[in-house]
Structure formats: structure tokens, C-alpha cells
C-alpha atoms as a PDB file:
ATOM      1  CA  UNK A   1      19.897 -16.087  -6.100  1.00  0.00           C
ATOM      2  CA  UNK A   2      18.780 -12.828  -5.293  1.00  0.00           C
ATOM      3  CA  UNK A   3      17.074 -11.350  -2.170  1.00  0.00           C
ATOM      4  CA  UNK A   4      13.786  -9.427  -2.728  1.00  0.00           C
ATOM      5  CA  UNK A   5      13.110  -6.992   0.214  1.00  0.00           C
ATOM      6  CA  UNK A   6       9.655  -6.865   0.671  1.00  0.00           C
ATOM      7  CA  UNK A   7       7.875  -3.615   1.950  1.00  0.00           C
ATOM      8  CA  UNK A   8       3.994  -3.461   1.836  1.00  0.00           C
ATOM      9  CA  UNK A   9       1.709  -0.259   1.960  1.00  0.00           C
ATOM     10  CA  UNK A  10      -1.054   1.372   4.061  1.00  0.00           C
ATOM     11  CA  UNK A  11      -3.512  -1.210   6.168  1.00  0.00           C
ATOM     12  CA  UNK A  12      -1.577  -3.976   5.085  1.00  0.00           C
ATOM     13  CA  UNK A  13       1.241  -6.350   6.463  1.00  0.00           C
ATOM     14  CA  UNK A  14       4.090  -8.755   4.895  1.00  0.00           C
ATOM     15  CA  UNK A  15       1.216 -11.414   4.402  1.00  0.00           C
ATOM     16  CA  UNK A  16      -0.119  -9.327   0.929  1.00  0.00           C
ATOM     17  CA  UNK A  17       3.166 -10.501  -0.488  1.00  0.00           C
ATOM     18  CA  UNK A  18       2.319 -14.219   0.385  1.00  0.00           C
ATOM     19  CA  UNK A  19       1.661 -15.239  -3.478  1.00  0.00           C
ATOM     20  CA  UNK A  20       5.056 -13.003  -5.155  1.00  0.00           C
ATOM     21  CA  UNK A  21       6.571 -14.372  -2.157  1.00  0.00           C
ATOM     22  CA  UNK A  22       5.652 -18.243  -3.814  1.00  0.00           C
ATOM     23  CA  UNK A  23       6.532 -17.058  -7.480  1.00  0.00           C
ATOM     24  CA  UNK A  24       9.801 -16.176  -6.478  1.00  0.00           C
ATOM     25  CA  UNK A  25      10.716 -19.261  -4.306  1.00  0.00           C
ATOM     26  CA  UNK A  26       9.887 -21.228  -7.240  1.00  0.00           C
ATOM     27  CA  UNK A  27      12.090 -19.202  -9.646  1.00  0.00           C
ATOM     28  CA  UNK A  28      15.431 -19.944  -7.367  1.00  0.00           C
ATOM     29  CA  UNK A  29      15.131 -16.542  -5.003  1.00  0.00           C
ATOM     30  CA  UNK A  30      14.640 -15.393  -1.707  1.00  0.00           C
ATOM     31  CA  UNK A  31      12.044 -13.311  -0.636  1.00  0.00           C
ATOM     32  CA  UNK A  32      11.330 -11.480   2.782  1.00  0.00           C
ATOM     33  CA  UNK A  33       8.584  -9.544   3.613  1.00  0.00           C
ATOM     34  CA  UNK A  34       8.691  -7.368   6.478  1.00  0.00           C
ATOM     35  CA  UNK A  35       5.141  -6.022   8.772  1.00  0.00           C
ATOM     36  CA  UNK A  36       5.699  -2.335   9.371  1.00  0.00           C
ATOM     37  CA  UNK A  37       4.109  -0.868  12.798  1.00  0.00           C
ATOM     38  CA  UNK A  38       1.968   0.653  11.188  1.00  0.00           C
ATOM     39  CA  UNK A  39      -0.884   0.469  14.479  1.00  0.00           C
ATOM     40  CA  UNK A  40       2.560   2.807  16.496  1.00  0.00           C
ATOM     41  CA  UNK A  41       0.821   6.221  16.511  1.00  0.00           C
ATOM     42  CA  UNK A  42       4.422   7.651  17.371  1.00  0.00           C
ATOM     43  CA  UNK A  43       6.123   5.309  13.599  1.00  0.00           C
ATOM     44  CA  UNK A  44       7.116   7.385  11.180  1.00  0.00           C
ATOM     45  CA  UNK A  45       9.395   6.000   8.265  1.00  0.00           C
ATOM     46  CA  UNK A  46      12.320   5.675  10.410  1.00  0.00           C
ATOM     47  CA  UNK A  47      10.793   2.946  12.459  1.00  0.00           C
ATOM     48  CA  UNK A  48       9.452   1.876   9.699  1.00  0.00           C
ATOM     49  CA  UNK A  49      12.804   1.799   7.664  1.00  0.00           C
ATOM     50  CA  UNK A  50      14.530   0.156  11.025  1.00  0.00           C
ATOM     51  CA  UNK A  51      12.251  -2.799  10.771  1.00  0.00           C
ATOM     52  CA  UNK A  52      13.232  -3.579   7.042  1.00  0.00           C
ATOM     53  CA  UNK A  53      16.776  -3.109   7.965  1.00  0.00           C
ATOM     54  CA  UNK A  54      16.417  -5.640  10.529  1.00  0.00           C
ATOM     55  CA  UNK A  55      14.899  -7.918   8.815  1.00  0.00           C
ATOM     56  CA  UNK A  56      17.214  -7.421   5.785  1.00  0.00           C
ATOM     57  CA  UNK A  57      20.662  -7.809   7.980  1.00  0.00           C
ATOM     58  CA  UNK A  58      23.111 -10.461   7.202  1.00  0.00           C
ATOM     59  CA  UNK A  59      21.733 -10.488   3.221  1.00  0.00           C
ATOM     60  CA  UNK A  60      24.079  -8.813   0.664  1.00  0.00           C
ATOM     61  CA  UNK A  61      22.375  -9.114  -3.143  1.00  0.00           C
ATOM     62  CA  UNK A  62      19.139  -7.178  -2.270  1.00  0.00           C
ATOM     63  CA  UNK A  63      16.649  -5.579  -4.269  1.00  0.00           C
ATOM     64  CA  UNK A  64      14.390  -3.080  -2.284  1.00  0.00           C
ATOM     65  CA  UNK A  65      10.359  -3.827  -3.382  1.00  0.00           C
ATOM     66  CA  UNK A  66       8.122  -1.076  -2.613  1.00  0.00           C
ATOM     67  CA  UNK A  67       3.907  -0.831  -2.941  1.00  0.00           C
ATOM     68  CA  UNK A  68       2.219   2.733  -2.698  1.00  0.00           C
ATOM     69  CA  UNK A  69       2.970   4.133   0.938  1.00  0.00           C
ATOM     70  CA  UNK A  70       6.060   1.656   1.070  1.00  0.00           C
ATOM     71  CA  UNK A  71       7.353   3.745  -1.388  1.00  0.00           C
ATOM     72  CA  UNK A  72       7.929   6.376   1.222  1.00  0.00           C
ATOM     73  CA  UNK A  73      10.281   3.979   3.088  1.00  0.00           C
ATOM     74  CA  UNK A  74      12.069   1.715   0.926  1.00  0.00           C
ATOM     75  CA  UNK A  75      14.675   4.978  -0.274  1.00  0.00           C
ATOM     76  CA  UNK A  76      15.394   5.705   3.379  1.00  0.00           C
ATOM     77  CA  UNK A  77      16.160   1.946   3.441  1.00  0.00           C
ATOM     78  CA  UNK A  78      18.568   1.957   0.623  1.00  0.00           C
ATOM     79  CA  UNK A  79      20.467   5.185   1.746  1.00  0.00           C
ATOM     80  CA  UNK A  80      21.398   3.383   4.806  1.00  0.00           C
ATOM     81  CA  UNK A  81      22.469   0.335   3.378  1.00  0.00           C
ATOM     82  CA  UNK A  82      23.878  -0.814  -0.166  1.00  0.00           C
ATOM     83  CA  UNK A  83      20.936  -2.475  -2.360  1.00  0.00           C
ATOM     84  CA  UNK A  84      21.337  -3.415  -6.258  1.00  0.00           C
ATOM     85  CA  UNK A  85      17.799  -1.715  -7.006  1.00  0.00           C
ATOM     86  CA  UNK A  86      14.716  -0.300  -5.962  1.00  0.00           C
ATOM     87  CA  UNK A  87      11.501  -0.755  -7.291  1.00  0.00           C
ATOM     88  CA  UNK A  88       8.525   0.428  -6.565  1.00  0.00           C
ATOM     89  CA  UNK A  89       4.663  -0.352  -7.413  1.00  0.00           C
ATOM     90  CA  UNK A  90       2.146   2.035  -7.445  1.00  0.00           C
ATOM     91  CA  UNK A  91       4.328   4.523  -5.306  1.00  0.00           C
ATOM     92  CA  UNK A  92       4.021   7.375  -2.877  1.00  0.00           C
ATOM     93  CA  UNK A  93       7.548   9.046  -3.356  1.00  0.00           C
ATOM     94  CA  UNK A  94       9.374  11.240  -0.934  1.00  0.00           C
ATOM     95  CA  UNK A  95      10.682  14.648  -1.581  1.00  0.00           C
ATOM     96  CA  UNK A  96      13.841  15.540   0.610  1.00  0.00           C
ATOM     97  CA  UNK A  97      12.869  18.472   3.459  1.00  0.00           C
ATOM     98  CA  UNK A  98       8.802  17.959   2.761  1.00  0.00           C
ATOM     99  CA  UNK A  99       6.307  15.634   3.894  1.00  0.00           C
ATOM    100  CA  UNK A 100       4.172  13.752   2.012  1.00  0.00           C
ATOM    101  CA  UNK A 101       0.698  15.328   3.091  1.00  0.00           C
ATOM    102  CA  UNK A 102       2.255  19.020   2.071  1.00  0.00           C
ATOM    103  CA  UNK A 103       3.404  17.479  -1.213  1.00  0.00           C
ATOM    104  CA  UNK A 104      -0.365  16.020  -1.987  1.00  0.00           C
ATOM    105  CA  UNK A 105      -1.455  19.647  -1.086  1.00  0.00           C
ATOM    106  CA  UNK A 106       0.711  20.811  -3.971  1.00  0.00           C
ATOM    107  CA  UNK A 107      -0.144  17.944  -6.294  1.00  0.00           C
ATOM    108  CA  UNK A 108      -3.425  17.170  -5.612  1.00  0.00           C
ATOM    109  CA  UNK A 109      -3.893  14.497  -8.267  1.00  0.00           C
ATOM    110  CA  UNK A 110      -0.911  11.804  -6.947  1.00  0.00           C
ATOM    111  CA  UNK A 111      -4.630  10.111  -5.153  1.00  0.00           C
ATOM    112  CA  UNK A 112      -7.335   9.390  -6.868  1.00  0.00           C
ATOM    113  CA  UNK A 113     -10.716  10.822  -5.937  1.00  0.00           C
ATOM    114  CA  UNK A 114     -13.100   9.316  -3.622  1.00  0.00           C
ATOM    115  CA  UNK A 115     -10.380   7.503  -1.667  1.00  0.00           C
ATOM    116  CA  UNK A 116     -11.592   8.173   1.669  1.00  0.00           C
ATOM    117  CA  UNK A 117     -14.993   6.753   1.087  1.00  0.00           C
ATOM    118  CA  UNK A 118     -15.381   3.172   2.811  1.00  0.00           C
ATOM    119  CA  UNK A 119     -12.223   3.764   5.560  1.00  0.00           C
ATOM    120  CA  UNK A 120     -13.349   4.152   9.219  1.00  0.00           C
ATOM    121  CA  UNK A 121     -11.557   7.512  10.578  1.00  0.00           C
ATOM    122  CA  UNK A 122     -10.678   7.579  14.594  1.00  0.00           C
ATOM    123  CA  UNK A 123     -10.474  10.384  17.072  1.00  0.00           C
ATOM    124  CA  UNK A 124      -6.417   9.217  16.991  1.00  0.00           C
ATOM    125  CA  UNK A 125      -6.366  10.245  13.235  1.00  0.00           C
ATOM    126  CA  UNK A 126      -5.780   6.100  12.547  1.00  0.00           C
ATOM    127  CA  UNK A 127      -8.137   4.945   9.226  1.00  0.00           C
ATOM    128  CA  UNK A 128      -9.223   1.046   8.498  1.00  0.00           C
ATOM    129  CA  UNK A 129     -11.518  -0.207   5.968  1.00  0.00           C
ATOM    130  CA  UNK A 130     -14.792  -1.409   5.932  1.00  0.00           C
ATOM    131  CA  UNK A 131     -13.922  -4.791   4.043  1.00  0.00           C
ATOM    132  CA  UNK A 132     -16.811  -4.094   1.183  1.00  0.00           C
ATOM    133  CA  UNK A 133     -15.074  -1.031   0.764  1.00  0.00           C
ATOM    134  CA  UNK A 134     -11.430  -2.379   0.466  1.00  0.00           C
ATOM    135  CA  UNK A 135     -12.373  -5.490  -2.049  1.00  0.00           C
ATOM    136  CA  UNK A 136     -14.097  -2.303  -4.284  1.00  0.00           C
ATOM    137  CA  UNK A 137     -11.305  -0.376  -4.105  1.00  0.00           C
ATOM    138  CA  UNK A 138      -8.343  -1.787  -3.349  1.00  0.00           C
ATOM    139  CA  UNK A 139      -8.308  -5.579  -4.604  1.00  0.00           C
ATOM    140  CA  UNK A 140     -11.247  -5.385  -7.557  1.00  0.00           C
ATOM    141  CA  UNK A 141      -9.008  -7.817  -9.799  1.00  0.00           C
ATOM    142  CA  UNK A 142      -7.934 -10.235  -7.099  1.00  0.00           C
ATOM    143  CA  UNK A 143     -10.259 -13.789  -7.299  1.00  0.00           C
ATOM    144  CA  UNK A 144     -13.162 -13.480  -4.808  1.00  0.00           C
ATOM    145  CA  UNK A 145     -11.617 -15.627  -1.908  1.00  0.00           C
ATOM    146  CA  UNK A 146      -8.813 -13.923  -2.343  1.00  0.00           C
ATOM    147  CA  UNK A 147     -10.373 -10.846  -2.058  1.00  0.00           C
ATOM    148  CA  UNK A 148     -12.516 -11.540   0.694  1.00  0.00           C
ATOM    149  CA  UNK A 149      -9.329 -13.114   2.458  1.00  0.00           C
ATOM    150  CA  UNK A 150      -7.048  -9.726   1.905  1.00  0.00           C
ATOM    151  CA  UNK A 151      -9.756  -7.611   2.681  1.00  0.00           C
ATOM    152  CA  UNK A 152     -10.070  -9.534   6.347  1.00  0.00           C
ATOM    153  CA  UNK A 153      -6.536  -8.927   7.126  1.00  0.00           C
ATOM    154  CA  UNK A 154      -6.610  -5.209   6.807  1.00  0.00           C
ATOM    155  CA  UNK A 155      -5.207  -3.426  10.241  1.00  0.00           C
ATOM    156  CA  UNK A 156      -5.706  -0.112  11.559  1.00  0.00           C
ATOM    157  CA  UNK A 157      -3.383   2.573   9.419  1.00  0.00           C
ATOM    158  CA  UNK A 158      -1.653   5.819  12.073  1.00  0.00           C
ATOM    159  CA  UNK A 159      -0.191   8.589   9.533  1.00  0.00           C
ATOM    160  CA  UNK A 160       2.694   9.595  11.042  1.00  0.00           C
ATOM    161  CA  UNK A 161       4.541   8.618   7.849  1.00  0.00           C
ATOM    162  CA  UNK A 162       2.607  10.864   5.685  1.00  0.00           C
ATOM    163  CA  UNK A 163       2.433  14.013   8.243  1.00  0.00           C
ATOM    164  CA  UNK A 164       5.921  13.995   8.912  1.00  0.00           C
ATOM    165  CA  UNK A 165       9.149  15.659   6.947  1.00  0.00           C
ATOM    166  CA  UNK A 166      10.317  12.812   5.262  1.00  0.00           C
ATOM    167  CA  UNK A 167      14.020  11.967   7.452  1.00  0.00           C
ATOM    168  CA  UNK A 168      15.704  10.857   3.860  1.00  0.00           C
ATOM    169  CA  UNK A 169      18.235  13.518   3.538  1.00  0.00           C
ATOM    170  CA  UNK A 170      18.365  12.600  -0.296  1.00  0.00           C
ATOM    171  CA  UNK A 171      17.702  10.137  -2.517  1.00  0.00           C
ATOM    172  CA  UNK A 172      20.077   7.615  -2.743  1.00  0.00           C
ATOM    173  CA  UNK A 173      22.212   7.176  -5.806  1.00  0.00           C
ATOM    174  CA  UNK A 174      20.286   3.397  -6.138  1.00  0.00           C
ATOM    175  CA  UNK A 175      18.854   2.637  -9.509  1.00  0.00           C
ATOM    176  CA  UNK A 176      15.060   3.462  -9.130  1.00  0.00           C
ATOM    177  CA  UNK A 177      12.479   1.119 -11.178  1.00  0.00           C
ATOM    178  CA  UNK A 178       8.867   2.732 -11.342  1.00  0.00           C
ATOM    179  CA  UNK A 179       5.641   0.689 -12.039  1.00  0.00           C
ATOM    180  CA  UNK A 180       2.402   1.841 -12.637  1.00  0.00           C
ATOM    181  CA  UNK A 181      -1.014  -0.026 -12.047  1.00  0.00           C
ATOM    182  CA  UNK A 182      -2.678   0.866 -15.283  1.00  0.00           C
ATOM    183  CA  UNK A 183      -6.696   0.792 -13.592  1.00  0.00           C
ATOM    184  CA  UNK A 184      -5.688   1.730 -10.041  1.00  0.00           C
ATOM    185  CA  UNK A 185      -8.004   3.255  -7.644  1.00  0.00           C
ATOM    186  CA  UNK A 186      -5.553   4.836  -5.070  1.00  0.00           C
ATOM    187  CA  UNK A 187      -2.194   6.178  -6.688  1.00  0.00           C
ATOM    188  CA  UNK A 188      -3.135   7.844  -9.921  1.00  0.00           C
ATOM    189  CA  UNK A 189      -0.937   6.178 -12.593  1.00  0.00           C
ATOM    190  CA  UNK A 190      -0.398   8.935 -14.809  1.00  0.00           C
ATOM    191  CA  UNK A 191       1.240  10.615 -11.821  1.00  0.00           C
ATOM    192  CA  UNK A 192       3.468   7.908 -11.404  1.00  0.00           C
ATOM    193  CA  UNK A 193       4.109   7.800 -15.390  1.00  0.00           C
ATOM    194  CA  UNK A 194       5.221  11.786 -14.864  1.00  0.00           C
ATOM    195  CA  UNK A 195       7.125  10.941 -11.991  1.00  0.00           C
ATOM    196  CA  UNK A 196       9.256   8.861 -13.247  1.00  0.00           C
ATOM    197  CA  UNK A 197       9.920  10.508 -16.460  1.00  0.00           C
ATOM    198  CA  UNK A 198      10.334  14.278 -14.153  1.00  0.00           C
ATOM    199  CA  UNK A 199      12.051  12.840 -10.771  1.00  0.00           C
ATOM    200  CA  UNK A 200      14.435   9.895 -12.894  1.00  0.00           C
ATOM    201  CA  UNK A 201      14.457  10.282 -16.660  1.00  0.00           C
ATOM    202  CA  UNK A 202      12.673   7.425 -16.985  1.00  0.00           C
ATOM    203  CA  UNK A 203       9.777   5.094 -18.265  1.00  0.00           C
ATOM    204  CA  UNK A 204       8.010   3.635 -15.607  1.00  0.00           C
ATOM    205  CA  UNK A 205       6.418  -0.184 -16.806  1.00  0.00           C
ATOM    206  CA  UNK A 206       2.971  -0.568 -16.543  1.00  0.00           C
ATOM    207  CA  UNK A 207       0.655  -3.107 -15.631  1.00  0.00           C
ATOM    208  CA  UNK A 208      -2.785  -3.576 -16.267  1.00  0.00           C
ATOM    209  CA  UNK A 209      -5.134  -3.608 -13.486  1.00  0.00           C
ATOM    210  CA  UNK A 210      -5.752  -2.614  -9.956  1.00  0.00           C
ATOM    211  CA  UNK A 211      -3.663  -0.827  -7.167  1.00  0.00           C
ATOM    212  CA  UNK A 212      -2.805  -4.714  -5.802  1.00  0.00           C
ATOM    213  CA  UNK A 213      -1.151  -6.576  -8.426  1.00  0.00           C
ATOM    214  CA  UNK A 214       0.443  -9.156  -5.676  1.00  0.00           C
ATOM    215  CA  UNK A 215      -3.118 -10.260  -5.501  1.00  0.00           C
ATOM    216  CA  UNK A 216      -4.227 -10.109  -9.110  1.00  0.00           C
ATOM    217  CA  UNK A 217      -1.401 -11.050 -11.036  1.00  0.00           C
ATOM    218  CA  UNK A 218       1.670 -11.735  -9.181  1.00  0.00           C
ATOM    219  CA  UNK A 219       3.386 -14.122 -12.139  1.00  0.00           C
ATOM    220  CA  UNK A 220       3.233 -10.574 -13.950  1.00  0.00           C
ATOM    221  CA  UNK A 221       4.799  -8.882 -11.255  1.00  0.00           C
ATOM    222  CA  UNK A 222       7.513 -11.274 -10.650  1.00  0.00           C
ATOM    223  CA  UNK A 223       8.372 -11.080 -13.945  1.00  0.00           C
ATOM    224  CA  UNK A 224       8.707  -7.354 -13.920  1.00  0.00           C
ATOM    225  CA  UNK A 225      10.779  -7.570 -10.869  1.00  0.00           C
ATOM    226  CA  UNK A 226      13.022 -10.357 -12.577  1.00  0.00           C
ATOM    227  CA  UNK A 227      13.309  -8.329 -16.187  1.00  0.00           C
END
């Protein structure tokens, strides 16, 4: 049996990972999903990184899973505590002594265009999305209800995490799994594709579809995270 940290992205919470969660119970594993504070104006990815820990303590055999702004906190994760792997879906990755927001400003194209339209911006600098919006964007493949259900559960996003320099002194020497959402709306996957090949020497895997595959297809992503 092996433990599958859970770590979702923006807006969302550990429920997005409800259906993985139910493909990997049935295939003899554990999985636990963790809710990042992601409403704490003041949580940057060490709070964020302290929750996982917490909810990770007392496992041994863990493999660190990652979706898109996850991605910036699963490595600070695994360099403060021994994991067999991370991988990571449709990632935002961290660059030592940077922050994310000054590394989109030098790669412009690691989001895809148009991104902000349908989010709700606040005078606090939080963002949440109008649930049309999110279903168009971010869940297109998932089955209506499913959809419609995701969509519903969205929460208020603070960007802390991306303003911040990122507090991972380095990357940890963890083996680093990249997978790319082959029709996503969010992180561009042929930056991911680069990044993997530049930043690990490395194919990422690919799936088809949208930016959510834990809603659309999460027998496909278990099986990636089990290969």
C-alpha cells in the first residue's frame, strides 16, 4: 500500500480529489487530501506546506500529488520530509529565490490567455469564479452534474503564494513526475512539456483533456500515478 498525498490548486479544496481519492481505495491504497487556507490573506506556501505536513505525519511510503498552483507547494513539502515521488498535474513550478508572479512576467506563456475572464477580483486582491465561468474553463470535460457540482464548491483564492519569493531553498533531490493536460485552459501544456524536458531531463506524460482530469477522467489519472 502506498500513501498518495493529495494537494489541490487555486479555488479549490481536498473535495476535487473525491473521485482519484475512490480509484485508489479500490486499487489497495491510501489516499489523503489536504484543504489549503487558501481564504488566509497572510498563507503563503509555508502554511500551505505546514498543513500537508500535518496531515501527512505518522505515514512513511508517500508519494507527493500536485495540481497547477499545488505545484508550488508540494516541493517545499518534500524538502522537509522524505517522500518516494512527486508528481505533479498541470503544474505551476517554483524557481528557488523568485516568486511565481515575477517568473510569469518573464515567461508569459506558462497561462493561457483569457484566464482572468469569468473570476470576480476583490479590493483584498482575493479572485473566485462566477460558476458559468469555471465549468467553461476549468472543468469543460467533467459530466454536467459533476460540473455543476465542482463549480459550486469553488472558494475565494488570496495570492500570497504566487506574490511571494518562493521559501524552497532548492529543489529537493525527490524524483519529479510531470503531467500535462493535453486541451487545458489554464497551465499551457507545452510549457509544462518544456519544463520538464529544461528543469528535469525529462518527458512529461500527457493526458488528453482539460486542466481537471480528477473530474474528467480520474481512472486515467490513477493509472498514471500507479505506472
Amino acid at each position: 500500500m502506498t500513501v498518495f498525498g493529495l494537494v489541490h490548486g487555486a479555488w479549490q479544496g481536498a473535495w476535487c480529489w473525491d473521485f482519484v481519492a475512490a480509484q485508489l481505495r479500490g486499487r489497495g491504497h491510501e489516499p489523503v487530501a489536504v484543504d489549503l487556507p487558501i481564504e488566509d490573506p497572510a498563507a503563503g506556501a509555508d502554511a500551505y506546506a505546514q498543513v500537508a505536513l500535518a496531515n501527512l505525519s505518522g505515514y512513511d511510503d508517500v508519494v507527493l500529488v500536485g495540481h497547477s498552483l499545488g505545484g508550488l507547494t508540494v516541493p517545499l513539502v518534500a524538502h522537509r520530509r522524505p517522500v518516494r515521488r512527486m508528481v505533479l498535474v498541470a503544474p505551476l513550478l517554483p524557481i528557488p529565490g523568485s516568486s511565481f508572479d515575477q517568473q510569469h512576467a518573464a515567461e508569459p506563456d506558462i497561462l493561457m490567455p483569457g484566464l482572468g475572464a469569468g473570476q470576480t477580483g476583490y479590493p483584498d486582491g482575493s479572485s473566485q469564479w462566477q460558476p458559468q465561468a469555471a465549468i467553461a474553463t476549468l472543468f469543460p470535460d467533467a459530466p454536467s452534474e459533476v460540473a455543476e457540482w465542482a463549480a459550486g464548491r469553488l472558494r475565494r483564492q488570496h495570492w500570497r503564494v504566487s506574490q511571494e519569493v518562493t521559501p524552497l531553498p532548492a529543489w529537493p533531490g525527490t524524483e519529479v513526475r510531470l503531467i500535462a493536460c493535453a486541451h487545458d485552459s489554464v497551465v499551457n501544456p507545452d510549457w509544462v512539456r518544456r519544463s520538464a524536458k529544461v528543469r528535469f531531463g525529462a518527458e512529461a506524460q500527457v493526458l488528453p483533456g482539460d486542466h481537471s482530469p480528477f473530474l474528467a477522467r480520474p481512472a486515467e489519472l490513477v493509472d498514471l500515478l500507479l505506472s
